[in-house]
N, C-alpha and C. Protein backbone atom coordinates (compact mmCIF):
# COMPACT_ATOMS: atom_id res chain seq x y z
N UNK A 1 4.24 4.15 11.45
CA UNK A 1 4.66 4.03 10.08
C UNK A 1 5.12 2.60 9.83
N UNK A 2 4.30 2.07 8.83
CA UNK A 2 5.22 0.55 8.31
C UNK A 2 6.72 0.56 7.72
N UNK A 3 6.83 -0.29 8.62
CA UNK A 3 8.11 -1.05 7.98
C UNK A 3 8.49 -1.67 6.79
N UNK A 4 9.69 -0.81 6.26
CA UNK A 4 10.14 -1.44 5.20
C UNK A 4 10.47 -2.98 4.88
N UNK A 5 9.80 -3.88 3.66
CA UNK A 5 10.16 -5.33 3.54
C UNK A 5 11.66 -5.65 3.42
N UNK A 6 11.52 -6.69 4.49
CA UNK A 6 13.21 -7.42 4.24
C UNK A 6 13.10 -8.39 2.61
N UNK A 7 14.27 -8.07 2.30
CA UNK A 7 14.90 -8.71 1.39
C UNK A 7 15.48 -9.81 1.75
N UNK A 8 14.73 -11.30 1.65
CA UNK A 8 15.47 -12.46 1.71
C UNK A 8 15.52 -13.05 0.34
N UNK A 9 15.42 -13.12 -0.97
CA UNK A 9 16.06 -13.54 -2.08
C UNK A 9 17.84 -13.20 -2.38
N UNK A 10 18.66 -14.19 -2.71
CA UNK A 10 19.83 -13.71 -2.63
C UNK A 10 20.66 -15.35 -3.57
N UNK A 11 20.62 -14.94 -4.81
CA UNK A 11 20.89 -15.97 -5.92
C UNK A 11 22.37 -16.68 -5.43
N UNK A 12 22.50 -17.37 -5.42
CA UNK A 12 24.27 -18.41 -5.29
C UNK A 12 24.68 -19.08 -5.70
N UNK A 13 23.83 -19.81 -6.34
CA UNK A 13 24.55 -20.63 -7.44
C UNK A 13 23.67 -20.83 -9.01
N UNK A 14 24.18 -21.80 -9.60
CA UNK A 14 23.19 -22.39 -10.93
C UNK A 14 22.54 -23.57 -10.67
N UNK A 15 22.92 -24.34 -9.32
CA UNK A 15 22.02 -25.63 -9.55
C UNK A 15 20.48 -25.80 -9.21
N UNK A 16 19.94 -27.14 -9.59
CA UNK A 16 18.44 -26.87 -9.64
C UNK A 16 17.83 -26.64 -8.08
N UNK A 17 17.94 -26.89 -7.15
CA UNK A 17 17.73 -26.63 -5.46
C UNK A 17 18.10 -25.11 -5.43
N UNK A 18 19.42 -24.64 -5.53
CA UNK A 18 19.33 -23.00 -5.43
C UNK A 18 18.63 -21.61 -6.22
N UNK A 19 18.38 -22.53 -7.60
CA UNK A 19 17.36 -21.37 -7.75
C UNK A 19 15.50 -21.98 -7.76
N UNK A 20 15.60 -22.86 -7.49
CA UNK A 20 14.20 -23.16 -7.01
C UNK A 20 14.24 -22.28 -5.05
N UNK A 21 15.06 -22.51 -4.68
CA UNK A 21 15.14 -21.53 -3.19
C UNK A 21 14.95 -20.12 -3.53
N UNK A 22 16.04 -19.61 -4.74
CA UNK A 22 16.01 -18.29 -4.88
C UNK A 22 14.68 -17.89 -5.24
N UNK A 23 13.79 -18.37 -6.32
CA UNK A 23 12.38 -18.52 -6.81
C UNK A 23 11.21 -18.49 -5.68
N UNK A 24 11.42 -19.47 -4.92
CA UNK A 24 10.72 -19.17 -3.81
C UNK A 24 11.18 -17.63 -2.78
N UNK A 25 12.40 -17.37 -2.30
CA UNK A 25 12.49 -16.41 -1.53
C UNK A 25 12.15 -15.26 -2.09
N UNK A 26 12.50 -14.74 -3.71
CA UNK A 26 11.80 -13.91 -4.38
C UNK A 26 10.39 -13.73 -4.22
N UNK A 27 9.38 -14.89 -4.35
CA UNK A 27 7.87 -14.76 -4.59
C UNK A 27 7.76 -14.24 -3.06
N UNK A 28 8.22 -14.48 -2.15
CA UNK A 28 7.95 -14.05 -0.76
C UNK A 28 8.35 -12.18 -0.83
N UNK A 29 9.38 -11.92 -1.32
CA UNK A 29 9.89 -10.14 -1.09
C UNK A 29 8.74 -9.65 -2.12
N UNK A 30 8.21 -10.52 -3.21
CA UNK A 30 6.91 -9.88 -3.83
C UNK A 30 5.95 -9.38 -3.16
N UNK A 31 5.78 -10.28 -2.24
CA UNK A 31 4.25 -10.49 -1.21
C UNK A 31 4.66 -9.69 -0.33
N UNK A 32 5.79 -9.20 0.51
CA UNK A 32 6.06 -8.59 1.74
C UNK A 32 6.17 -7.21 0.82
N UNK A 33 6.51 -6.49 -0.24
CA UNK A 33 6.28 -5.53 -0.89
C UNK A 33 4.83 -4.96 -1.27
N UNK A 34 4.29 -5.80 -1.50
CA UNK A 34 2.76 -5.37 -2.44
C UNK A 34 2.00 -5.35 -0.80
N UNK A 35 2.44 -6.19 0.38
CA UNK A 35 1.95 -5.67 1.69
C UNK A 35 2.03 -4.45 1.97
N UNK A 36 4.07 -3.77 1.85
CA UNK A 36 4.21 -3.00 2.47
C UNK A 36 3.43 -1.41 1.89
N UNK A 37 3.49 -2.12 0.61
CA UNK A 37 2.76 -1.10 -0.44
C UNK A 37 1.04 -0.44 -0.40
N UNK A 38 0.50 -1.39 -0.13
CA UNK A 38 -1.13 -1.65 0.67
C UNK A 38 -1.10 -0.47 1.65
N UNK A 39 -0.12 -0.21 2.38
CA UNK A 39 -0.36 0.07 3.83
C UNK A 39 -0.11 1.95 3.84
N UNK A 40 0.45 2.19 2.12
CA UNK A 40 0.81 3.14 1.82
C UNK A 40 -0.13 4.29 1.56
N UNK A 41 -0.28 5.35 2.03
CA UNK A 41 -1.81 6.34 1.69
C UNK A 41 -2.23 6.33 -0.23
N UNK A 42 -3.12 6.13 -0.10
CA UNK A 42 -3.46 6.43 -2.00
C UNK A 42 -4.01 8.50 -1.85
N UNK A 43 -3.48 8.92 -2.96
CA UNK A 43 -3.94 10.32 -2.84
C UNK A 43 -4.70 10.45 -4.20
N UNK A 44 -6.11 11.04 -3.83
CA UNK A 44 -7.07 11.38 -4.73
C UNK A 44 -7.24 12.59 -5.51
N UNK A 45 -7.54 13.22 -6.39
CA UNK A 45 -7.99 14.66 -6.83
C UNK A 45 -8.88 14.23 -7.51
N UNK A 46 -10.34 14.41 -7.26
CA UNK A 46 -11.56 14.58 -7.65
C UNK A 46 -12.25 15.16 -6.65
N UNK A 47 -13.96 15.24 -7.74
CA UNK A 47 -14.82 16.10 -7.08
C UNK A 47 -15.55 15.27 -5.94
N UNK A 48 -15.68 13.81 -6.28
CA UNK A 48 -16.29 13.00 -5.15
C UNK A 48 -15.71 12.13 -4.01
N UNK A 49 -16.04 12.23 -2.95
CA UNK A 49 -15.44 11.40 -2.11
C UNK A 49 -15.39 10.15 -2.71
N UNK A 50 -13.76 9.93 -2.60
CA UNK A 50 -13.12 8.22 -2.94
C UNK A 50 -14.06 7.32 -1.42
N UNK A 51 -14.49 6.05 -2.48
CA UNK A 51 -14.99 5.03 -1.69
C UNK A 51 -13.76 4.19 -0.85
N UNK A 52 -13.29 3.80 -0.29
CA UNK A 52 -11.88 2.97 0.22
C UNK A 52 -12.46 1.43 1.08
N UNK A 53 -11.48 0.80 0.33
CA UNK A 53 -11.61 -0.72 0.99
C UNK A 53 -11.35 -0.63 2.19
N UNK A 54 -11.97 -1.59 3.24
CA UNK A 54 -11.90 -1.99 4.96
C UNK A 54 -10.78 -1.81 5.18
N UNK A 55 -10.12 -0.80 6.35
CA UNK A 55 -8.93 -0.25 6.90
C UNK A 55 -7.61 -0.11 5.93
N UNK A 56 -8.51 0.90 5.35
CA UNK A 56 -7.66 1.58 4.01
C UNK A 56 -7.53 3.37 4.25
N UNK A 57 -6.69 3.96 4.18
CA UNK A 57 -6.69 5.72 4.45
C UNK A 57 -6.17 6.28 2.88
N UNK A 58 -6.59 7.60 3.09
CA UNK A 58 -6.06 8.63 1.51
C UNK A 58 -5.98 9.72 1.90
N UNK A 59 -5.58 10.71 1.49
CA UNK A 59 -5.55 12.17 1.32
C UNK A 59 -6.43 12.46 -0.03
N UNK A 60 -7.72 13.37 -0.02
CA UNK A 60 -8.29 13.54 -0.98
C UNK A 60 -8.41 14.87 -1.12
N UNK A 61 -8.01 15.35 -2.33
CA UNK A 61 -8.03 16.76 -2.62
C UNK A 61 -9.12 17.10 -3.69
N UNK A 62 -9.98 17.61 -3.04
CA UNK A 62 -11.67 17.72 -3.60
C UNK A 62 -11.63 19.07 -5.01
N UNK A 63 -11.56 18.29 -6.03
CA UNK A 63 -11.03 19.45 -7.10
C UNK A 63 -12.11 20.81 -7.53
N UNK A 64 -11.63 21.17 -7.73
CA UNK A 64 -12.62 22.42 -8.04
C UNK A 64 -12.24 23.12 -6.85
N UNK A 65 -11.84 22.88 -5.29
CA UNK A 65 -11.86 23.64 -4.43
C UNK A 65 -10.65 23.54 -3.59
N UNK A 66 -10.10 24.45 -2.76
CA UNK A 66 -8.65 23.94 -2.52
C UNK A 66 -8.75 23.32 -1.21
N UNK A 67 -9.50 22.81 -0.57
CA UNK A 67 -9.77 21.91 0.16
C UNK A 67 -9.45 20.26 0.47
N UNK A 68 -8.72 20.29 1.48
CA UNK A 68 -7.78 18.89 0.97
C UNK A 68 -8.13 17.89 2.50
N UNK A 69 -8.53 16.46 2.74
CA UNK A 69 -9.39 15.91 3.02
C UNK A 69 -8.01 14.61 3.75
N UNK A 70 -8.32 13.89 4.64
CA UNK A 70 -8.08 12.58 5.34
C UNK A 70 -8.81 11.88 5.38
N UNK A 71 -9.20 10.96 4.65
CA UNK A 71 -10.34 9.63 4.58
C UNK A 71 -9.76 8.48 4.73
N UNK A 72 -10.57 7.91 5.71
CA UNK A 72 -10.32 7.10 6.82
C UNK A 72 -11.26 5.92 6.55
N UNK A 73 -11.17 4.54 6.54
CA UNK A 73 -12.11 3.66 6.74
C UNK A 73 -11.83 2.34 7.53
N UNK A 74 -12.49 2.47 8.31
CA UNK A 74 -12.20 1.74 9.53
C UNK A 74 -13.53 0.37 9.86
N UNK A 75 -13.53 -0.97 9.10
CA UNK A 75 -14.35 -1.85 9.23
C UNK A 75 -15.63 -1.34 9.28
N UNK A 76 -15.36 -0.54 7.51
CA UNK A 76 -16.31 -0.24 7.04
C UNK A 76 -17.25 0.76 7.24
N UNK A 77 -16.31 1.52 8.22
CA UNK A 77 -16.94 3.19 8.23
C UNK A 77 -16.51 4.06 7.76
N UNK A 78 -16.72 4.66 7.14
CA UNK A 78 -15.42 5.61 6.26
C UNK A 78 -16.15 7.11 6.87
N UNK A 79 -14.67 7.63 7.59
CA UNK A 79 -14.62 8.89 7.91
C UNK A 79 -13.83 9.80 6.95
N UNK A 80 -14.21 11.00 7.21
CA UNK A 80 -13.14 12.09 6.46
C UNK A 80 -13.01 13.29 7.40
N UNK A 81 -11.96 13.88 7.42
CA UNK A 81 -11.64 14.91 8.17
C UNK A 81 -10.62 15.73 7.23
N UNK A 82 -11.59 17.22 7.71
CA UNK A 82 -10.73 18.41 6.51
C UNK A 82 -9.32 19.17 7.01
N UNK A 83 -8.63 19.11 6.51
CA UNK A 83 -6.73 19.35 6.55
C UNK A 83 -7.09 20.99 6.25
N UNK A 84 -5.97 21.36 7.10
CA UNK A 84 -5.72 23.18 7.00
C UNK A 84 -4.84 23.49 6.60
């Protein structure tokens, strides 16, 4: 399981050096978020198998049927395996 992003933004003063620091350490907890976020399963409900970007996973729940799915893609092979 991934790890939660550290928080290094942390405001201290008003002058122009500390929030140009704070500005920068912010744009960084952006980027270590929208990482940690990436790494997070996407869950589907449709009738067709979801396509998924290179070493990307989902839970897909194939509608119309109660059949619920692990899709897997692994440098561009995309597996699926059916959940009980």
């Amino acid at each position: 399981m991934a790890q939660r992003p550290k928080k290094t933004s942390n405001y201290v003063g008003k002058n122009r050096t500390n929030i140009e620091r704070y500005i920068e350490d912010f744009d960084k907890d952006l980027k270590n978020i929208f990482n940690y976020l990436s790494l997070q399963p996407k869950f589907y409900n449709q009738a067709a198998e979801p396509n998924l970007r290179d070493n990307d996973w989902a839970f897909w729940l194939e509608s119309g049927t109660p059949k619920y799915y692990l899709v897997v893609n692994f440098n561009s092979t995309q597996v699926k395996v059916e959940l009980s």
